[in-house]
Protein backbone atom coordinates (compact mmCIF):
# COMPACT_ATOMS: atom_id res chain seq x y z
CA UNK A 1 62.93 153.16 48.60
CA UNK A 2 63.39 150.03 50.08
CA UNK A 3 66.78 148.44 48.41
CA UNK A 4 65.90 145.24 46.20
CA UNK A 5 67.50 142.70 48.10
CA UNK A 6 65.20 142.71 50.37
CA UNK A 7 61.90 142.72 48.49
CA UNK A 8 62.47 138.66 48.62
CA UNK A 9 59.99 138.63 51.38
CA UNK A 10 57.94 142.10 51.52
CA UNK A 11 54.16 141.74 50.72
CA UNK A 12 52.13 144.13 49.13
CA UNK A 13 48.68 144.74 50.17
CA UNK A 14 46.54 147.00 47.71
CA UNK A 15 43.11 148.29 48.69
CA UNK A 16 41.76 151.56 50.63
CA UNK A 17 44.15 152.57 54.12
CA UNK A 18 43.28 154.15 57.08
CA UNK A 19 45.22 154.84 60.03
CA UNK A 20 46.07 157.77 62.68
CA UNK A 21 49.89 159.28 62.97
CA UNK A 22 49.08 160.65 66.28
CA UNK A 23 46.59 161.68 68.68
CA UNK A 24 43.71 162.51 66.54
CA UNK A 25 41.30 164.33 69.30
CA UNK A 26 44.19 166.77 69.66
CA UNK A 27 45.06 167.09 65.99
CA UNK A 28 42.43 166.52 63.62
CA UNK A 29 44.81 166.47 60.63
CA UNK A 30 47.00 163.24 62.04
CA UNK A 31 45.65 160.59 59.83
CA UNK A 32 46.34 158.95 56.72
CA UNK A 33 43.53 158.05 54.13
CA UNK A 34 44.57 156.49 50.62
CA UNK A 35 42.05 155.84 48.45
CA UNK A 36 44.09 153.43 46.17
CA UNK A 37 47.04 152.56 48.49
CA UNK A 38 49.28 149.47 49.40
CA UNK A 39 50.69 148.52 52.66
CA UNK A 40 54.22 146.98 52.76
CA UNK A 41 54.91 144.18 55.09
CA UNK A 42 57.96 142.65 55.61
CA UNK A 43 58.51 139.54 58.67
CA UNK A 44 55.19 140.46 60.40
CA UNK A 45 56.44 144.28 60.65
CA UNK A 46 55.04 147.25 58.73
CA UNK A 47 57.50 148.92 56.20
CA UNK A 48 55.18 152.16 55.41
CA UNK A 49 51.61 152.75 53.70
CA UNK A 50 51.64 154.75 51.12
CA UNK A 51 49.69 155.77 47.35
CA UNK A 52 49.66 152.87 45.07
CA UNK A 53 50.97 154.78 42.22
CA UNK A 54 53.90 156.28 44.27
CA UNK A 55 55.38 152.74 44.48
CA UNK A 56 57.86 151.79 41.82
CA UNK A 57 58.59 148.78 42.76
CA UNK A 58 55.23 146.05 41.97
CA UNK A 59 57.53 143.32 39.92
CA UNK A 60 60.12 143.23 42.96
CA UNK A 61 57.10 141.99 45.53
CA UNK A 62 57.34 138.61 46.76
CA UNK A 63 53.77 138.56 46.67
CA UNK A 64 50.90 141.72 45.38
CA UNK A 65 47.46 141.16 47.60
CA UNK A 66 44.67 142.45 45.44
CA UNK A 67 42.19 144.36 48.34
CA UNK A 68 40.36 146.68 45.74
CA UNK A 69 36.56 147.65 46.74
CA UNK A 70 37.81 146.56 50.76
CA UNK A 71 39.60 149.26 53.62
CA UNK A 72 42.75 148.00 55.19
CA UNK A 73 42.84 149.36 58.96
CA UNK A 74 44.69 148.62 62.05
CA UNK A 75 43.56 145.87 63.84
CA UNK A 76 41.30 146.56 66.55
CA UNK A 77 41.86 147.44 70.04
CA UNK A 78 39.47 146.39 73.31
CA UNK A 79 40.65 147.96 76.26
CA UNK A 80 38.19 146.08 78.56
CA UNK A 81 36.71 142.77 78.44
CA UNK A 82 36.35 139.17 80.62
CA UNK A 83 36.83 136.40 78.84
CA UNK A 84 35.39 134.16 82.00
CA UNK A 85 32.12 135.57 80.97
CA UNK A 86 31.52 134.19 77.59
CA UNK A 87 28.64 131.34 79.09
CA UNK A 88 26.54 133.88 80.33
CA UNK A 89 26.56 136.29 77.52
CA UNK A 90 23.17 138.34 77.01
CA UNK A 91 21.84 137.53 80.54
CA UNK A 92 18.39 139.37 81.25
CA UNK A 93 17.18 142.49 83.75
CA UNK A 94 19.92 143.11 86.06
CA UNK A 95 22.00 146.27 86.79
CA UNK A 96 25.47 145.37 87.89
CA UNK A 97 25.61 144.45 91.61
CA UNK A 98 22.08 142.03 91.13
CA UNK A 99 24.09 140.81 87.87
CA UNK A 100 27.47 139.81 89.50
CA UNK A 101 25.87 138.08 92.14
CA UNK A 102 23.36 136.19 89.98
CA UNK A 103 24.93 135.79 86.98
CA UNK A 104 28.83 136.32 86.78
CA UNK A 105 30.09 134.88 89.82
CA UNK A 106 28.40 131.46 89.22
CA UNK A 107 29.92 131.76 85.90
CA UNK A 108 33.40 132.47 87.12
CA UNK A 109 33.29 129.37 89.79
CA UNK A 110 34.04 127.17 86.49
CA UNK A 111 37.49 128.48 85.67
CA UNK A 112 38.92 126.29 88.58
CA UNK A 113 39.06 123.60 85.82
CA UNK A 114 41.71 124.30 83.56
CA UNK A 115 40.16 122.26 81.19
CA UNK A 116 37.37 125.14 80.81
CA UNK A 117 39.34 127.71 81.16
CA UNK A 118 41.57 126.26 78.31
CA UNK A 119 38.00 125.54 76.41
CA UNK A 120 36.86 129.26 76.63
CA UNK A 121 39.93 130.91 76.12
CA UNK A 122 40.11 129.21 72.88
CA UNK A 123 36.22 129.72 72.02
CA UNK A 124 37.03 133.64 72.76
CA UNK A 125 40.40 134.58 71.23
CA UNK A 126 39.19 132.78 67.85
CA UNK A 127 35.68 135.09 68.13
CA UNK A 128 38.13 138.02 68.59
CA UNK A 129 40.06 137.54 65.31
CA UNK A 130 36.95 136.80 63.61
CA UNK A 131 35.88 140.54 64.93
CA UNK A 132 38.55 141.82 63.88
CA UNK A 133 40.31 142.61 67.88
CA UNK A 134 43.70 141.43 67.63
CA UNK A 135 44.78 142.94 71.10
CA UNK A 136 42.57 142.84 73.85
CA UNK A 137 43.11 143.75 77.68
CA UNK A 138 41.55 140.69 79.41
CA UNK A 139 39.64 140.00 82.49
CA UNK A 140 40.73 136.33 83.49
CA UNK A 141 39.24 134.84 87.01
CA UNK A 142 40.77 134.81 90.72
CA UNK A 143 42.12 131.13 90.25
CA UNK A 144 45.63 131.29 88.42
CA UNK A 145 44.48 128.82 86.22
CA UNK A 146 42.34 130.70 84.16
CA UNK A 147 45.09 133.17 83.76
CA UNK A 148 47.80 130.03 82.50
CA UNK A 149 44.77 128.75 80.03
CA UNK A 150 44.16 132.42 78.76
CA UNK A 151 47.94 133.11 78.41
CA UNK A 152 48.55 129.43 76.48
CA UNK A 153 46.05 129.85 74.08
CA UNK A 154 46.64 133.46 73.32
CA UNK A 155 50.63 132.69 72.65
CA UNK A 156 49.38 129.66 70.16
CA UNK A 157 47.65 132.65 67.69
CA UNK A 158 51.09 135.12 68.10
CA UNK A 159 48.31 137.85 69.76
CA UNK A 160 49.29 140.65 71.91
CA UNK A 161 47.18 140.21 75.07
CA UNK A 162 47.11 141.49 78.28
CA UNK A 163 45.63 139.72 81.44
CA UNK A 164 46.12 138.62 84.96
CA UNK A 165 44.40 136.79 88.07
CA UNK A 166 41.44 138.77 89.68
CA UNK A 167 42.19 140.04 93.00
CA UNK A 168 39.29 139.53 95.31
CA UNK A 169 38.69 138.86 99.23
CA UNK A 170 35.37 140.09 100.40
CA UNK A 171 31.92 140.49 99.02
CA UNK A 172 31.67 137.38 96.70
CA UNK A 173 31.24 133.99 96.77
CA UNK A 174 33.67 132.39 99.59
CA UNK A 175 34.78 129.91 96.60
CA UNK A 176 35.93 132.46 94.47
CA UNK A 177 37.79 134.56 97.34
CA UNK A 178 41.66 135.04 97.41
CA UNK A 179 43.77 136.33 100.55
CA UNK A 180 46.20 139.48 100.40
CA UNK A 181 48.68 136.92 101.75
CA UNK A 182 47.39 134.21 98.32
CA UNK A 183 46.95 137.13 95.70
CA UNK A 184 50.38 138.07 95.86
CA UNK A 185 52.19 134.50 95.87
CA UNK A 186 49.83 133.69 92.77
CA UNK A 187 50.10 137.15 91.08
CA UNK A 188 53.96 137.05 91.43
CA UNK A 189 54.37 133.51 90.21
CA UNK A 190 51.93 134.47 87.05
CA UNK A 191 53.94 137.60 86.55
CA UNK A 192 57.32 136.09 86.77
CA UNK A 193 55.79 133.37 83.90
CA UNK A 194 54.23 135.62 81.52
CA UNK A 195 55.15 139.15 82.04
CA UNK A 196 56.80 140.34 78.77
CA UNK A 197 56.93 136.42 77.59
CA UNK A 198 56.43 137.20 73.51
CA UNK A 199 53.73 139.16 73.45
CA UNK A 200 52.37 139.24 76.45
CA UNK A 201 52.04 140.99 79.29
CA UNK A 202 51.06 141.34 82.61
CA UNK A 203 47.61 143.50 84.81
CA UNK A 204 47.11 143.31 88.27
CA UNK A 205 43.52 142.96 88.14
CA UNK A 206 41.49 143.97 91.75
CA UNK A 207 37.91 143.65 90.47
CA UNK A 208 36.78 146.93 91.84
CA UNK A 209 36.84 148.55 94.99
CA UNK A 210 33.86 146.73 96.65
CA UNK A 211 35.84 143.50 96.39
CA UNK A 212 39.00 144.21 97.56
CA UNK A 213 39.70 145.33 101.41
CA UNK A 214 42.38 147.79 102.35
CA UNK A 215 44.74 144.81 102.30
CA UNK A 216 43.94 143.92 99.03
CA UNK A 217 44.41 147.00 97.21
CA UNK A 218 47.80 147.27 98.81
CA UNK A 219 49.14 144.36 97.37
CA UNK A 220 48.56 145.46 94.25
CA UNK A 221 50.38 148.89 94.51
CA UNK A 222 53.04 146.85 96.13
CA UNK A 223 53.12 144.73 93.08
CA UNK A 224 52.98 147.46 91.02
CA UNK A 225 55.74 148.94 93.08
CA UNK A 226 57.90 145.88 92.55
CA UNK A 227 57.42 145.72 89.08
CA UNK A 228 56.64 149.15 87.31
CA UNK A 229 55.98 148.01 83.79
CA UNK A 230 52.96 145.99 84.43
CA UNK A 231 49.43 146.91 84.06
CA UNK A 232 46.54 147.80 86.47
CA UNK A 233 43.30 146.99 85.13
CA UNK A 234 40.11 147.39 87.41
CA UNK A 235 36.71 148.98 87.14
CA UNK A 236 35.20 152.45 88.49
CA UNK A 237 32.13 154.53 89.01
CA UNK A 238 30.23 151.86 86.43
CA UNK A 239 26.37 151.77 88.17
CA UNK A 240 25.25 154.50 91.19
CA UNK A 241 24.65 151.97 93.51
CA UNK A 242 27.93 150.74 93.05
CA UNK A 243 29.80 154.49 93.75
CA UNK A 244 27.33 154.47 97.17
CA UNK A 245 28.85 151.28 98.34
CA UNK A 246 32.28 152.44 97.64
CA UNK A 247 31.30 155.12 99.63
CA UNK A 248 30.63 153.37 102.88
CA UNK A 249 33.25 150.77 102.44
CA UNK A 250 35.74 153.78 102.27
CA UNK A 251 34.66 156.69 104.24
CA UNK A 252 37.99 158.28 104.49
CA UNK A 253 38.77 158.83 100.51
CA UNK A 254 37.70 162.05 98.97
CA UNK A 255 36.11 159.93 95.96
CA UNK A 256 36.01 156.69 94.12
CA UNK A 257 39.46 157.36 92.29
CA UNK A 258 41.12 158.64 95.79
CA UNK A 259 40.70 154.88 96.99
CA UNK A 260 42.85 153.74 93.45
CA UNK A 261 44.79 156.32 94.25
CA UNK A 262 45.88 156.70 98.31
CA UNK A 263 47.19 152.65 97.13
CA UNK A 264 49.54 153.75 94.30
CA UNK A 265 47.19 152.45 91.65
CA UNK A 266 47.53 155.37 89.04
CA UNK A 267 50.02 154.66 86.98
CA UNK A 268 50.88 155.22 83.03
CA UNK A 269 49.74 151.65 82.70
CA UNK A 270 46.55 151.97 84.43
CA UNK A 271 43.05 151.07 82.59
CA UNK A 272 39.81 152.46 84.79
CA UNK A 273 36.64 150.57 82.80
CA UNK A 274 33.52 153.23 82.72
CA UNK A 275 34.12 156.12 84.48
CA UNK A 276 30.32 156.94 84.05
CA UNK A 277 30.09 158.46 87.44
CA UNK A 278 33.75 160.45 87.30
CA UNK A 279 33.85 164.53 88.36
CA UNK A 280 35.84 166.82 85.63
CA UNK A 281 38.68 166.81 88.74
CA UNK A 282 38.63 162.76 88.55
CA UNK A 283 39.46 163.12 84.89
CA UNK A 284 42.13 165.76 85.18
CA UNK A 285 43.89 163.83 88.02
CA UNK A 286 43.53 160.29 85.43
CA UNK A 287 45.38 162.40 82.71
CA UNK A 288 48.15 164.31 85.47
CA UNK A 289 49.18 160.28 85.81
CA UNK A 290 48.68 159.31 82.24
CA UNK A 291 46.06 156.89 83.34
CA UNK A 292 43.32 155.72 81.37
CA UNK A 293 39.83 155.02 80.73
CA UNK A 294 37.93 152.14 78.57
CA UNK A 295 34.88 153.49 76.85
CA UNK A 296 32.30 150.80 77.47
CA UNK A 297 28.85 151.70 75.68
CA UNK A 298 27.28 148.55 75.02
CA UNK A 299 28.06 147.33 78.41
CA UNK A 300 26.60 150.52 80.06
CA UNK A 301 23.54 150.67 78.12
CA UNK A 302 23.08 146.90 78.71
CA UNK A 303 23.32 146.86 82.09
CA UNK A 304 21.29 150.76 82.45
CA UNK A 305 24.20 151.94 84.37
CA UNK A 306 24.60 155.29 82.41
CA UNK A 307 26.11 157.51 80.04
CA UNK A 308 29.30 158.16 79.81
CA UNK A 309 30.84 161.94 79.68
CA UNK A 310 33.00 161.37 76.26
CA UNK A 311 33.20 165.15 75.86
CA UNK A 312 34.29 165.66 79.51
CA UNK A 313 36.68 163.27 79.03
CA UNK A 314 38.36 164.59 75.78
CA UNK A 315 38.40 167.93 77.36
CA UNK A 316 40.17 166.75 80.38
CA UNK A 317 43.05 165.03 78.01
CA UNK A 318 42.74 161.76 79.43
CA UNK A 319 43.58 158.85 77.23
CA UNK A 320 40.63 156.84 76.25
CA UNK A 321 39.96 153.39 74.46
CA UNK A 322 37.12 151.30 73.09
CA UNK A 323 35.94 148.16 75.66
CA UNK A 324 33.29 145.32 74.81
CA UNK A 325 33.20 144.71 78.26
CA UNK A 326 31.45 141.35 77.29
CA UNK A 327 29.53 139.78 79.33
CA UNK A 328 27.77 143.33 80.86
CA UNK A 329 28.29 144.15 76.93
CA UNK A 330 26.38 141.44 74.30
CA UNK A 331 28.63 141.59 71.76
CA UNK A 332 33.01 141.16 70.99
CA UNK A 333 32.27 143.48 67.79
CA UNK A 334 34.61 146.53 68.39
CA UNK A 335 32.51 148.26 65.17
CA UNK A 336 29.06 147.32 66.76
CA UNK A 337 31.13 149.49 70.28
CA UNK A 338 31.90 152.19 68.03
CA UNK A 339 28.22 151.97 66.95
CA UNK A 340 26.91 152.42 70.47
CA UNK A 341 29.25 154.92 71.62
CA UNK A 342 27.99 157.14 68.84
CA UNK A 343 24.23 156.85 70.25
CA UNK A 344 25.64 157.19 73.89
CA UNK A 345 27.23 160.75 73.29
CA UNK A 346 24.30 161.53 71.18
CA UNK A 347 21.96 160.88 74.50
CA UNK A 348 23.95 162.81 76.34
CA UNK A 349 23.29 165.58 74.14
CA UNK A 350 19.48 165.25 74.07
CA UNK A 351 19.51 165.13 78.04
CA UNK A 352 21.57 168.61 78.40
CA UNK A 353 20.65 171.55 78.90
CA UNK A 354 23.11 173.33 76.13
CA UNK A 355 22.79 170.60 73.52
CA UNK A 356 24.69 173.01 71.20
CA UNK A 357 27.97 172.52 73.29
CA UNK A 358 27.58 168.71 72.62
CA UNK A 359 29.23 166.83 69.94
CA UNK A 360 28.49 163.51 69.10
CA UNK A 361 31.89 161.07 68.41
CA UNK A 362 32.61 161.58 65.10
CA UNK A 363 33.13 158.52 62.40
CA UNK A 364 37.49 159.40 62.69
CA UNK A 365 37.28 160.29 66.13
CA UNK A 366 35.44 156.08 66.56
CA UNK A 367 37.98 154.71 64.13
CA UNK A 368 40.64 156.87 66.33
CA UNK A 369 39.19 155.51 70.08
CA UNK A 370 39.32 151.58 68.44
CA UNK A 371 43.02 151.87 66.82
CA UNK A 372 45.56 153.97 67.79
CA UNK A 373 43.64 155.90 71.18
CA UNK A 374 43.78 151.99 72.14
CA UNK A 375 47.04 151.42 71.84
CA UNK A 376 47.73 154.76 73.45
CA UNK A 377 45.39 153.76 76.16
CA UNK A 378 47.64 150.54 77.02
CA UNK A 379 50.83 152.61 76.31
CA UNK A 380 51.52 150.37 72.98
CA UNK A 381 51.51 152.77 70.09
CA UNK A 382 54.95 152.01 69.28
CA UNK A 383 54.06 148.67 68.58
CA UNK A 384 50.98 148.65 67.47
CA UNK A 385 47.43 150.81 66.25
CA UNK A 386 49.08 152.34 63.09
CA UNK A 387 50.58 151.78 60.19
CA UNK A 388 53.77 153.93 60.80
CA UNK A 389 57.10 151.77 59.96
CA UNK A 390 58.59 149.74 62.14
CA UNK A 391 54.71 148.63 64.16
CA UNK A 392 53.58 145.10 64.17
CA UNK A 393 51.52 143.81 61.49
CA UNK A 394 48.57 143.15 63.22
CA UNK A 395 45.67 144.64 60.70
CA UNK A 396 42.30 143.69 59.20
CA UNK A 397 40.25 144.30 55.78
CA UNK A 398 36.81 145.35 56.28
CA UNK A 399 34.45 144.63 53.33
CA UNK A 400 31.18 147.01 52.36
CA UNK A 401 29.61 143.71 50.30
CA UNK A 402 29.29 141.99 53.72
CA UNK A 403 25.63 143.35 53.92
CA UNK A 404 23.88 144.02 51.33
CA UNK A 405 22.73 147.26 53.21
CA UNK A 406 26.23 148.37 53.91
CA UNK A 407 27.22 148.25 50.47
CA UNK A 408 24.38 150.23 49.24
CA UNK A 409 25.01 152.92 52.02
CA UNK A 410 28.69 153.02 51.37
CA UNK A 411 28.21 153.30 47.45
CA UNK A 412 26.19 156.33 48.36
CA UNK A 413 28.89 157.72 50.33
CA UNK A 414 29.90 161.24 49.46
CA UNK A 415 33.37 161.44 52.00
CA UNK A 416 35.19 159.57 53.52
CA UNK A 417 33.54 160.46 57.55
CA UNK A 418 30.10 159.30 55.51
CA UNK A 419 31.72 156.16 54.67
CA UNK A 420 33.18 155.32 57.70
CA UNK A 421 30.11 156.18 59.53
CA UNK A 422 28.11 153.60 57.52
CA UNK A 423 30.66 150.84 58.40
CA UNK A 424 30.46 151.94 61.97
CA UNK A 425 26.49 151.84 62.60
CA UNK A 426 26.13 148.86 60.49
CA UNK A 427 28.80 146.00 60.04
CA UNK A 428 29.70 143.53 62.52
CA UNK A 429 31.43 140.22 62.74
CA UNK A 430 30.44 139.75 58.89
CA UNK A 431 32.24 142.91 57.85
CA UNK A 432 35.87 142.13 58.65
CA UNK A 433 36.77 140.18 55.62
CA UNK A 434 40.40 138.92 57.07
CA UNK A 435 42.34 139.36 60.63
CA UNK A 436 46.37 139.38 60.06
CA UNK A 437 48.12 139.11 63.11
CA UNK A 438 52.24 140.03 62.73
CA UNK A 439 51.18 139.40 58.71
CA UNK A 440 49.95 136.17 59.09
CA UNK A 441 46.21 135.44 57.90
CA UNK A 442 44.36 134.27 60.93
CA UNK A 443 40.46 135.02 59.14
């Protein structure tokens, strides 16, 4: 037991607790469910979780929160998203390469002005909390400016974000083009002013193979080189067109990964968003280098760019996280992703040919992918994604009477898998009652 001087400034929340003690699609039995718990919190760290009626201590609490009726969670996790695409949100009938070119590059052109960029970093890091994401890694724009605005505003809430500048030479707009020689000045300078600065941290963001010549993608493995903690965030084998013009662009590599990978791009730190178009191989070679992949269903059913191979995936041991991917997907609601990553695996087993052999993400296994697989994914479990002692207190409190629907379902909820399934196919932004971020109420 925790010894009473301390209890001065502990806070004790009370209410339903869910949260994974390890890799839960390896060991089905490392979670922690209290139906009547309370979660100790002590200078925005987590002291333990445990039964409410194994804790002695109640009248030594600086302060008992009464959560009753509500389930107190991690907070959640998006391994992919672009904040520069907020404006053009829910654009109409394009698949990816039509889309960029019509819709997101115009889009992008505005974060020159670090005035907008301050604007809509703001606008998206308050839509996060009020979804309940309180660490997100972060698409920003090729100007550094949108990378300094993003940064800025995400230090003002205390969040644990990750971003950096796009790298990008050919096959956009000339405006929003960089240089190998100008992607690594800017990319340095950002690194040297952010990297590690609270709670933030660094990517090295090429856009995606298309977009980035040879010369490109080596100054980001030389970056990475240089400085081995930082991130590499980029996308791959998203649409079919897309994997045909990788293709052709680089005729030499054995696949779409092998061009990541012949520029020292596959690190421990490395997030790949989509993988829809990835061989069993690609996925075994992602998991040899402890890479991994962001999950992006709403995005890929958005844009029709395909289904991805979840089971494939889990089978191959790679580590896997939850993305938005807003703008391709419509919506910042990680529990509206988990929602449409259920419905993806479940295509994939109506279009196979041993449907049997197919299982659909289960309710634990979504929770899992959103929490602690996504802290996992951006090698940050021992900070955050649990409630083990010692993590940041970064956790939300999702509430069945947000929809009148949702509380009917969940009152008729047998187990706890039939309860978590209900809030996963039908809350949203509504459902997420409060968003504590390092114990602080931010929702």
């Amino acid at each position: 037991m925790v010894s009473i001087p301390s209890f001065a400034s502990i806070i004790g929340y009370r209410g339903e607790i869910i949260h994974f003690t390890g890799d839960y699609l390896e060991d089905k039995s490392a979670y922690q469910h209290y139906s009547d718990g309370i979660l100790l919190v002590d200078g925005g760290k987590i002291l333990k979780a445990e039964n409410y009626s194994s804790f002695k201590d109640i009248h030594l609490l600086s302060e008992l929160v009464d959560y009753r009726g509500k389930i107190l969670v991690p907070g959640f996790i998006d391994t992919h998203v672009h904040y520069t695409q907020m404006e053009m949100l829910a654009s109409y009938g394009n698949q990816l390469l039509d889309w960029l070119n019509k819709d997101v590059f115009p889009t992008e052109m505005k974060f020159s002005s670090s005035t907008h960029s301050q604007k809509i970093a703001s606008f998206f890091l308050d839509e996060l909390v009020k979804n309940g994401t309180t660490t997100a890694l972060v698409f920003a724009s090729t100007y550094p400016q949108s990378v300094d605005a993003f940064f800025m505003e995400a230090q003002k809430r205390n969040m644990r974000m990750i971003s950096g500048k796009v790298l990008m030479d050919r096959n956009a707009p000339a405006a929003l083009l960089d240089t190998p020689e100008s992607a690594y000045r800017d990319s340095e300078a950002l690194i040297k002013k952010w990297h590690n600065n609270r709670r933030l941290q660094y990517a090295v963001t090429p856009r995606f193979a298309p977009t980035s010549s040879e010369q490109e993608l080596r100054v980001a493995g030389d970056l990475l080189a240089k400085y081995p903690d930082l991130y590499l965030h980029t996308h791959i084998a998203e649409n079919q067109q897309e994997t045909e013009v990788v293709k052709k662009l680089f005729p030499y590599s054995e696949s779409y990964l092998d061009v990541y990978g012949k520029y020292g791009l596959l690190t421990p730190r490395s997030v790949f968003a989509h993988a829809v178009y990835l061989s069993n191989d690609d996925f075994n070679l992602l998991a040899r280098h402890h890479s991994a992949v962001a999950f992006c269903p709403m995005s890929n059913l958005f844009l029709g760019s395909g289904l991805f191979n979840y089971g494939d995936a889990v089978k191959s041991k790679v580590k896997i996280g939850l993305g938005t991917d807003m703008g391709g997907g419509n919506d910042l609601s990680i529990l509206r992703t988990m929602s449409e990553a259920y419905k993806v695996t479940m295509m994939r087993k109506a279009g196979s040919q041993t449907p049997d052999n197919i299982l659909p993400v289960s309710p634990l296994e979504n929770l899992y992918l959103a929490t602690l697989g996504g802290a996992k994914a951006l090698d940050l479990d021992n900070h955050i994604g649990s409630f083990l002692p010692g993590r940041e207190a970064d956790f939300i409190v999702l509430d069945p009477q947000s929809r009148s629907i949702l509380d009917l379902r969940v009152a008729e909820s047998t187990s706890l898998e039939e309860k978590l399934f209900a809030f996963e196919m039908l809350g949203d932004d509504r459902t997420v009652l409060h968003t504590y971020i390092m114990g602080k109420k931010m929702k």
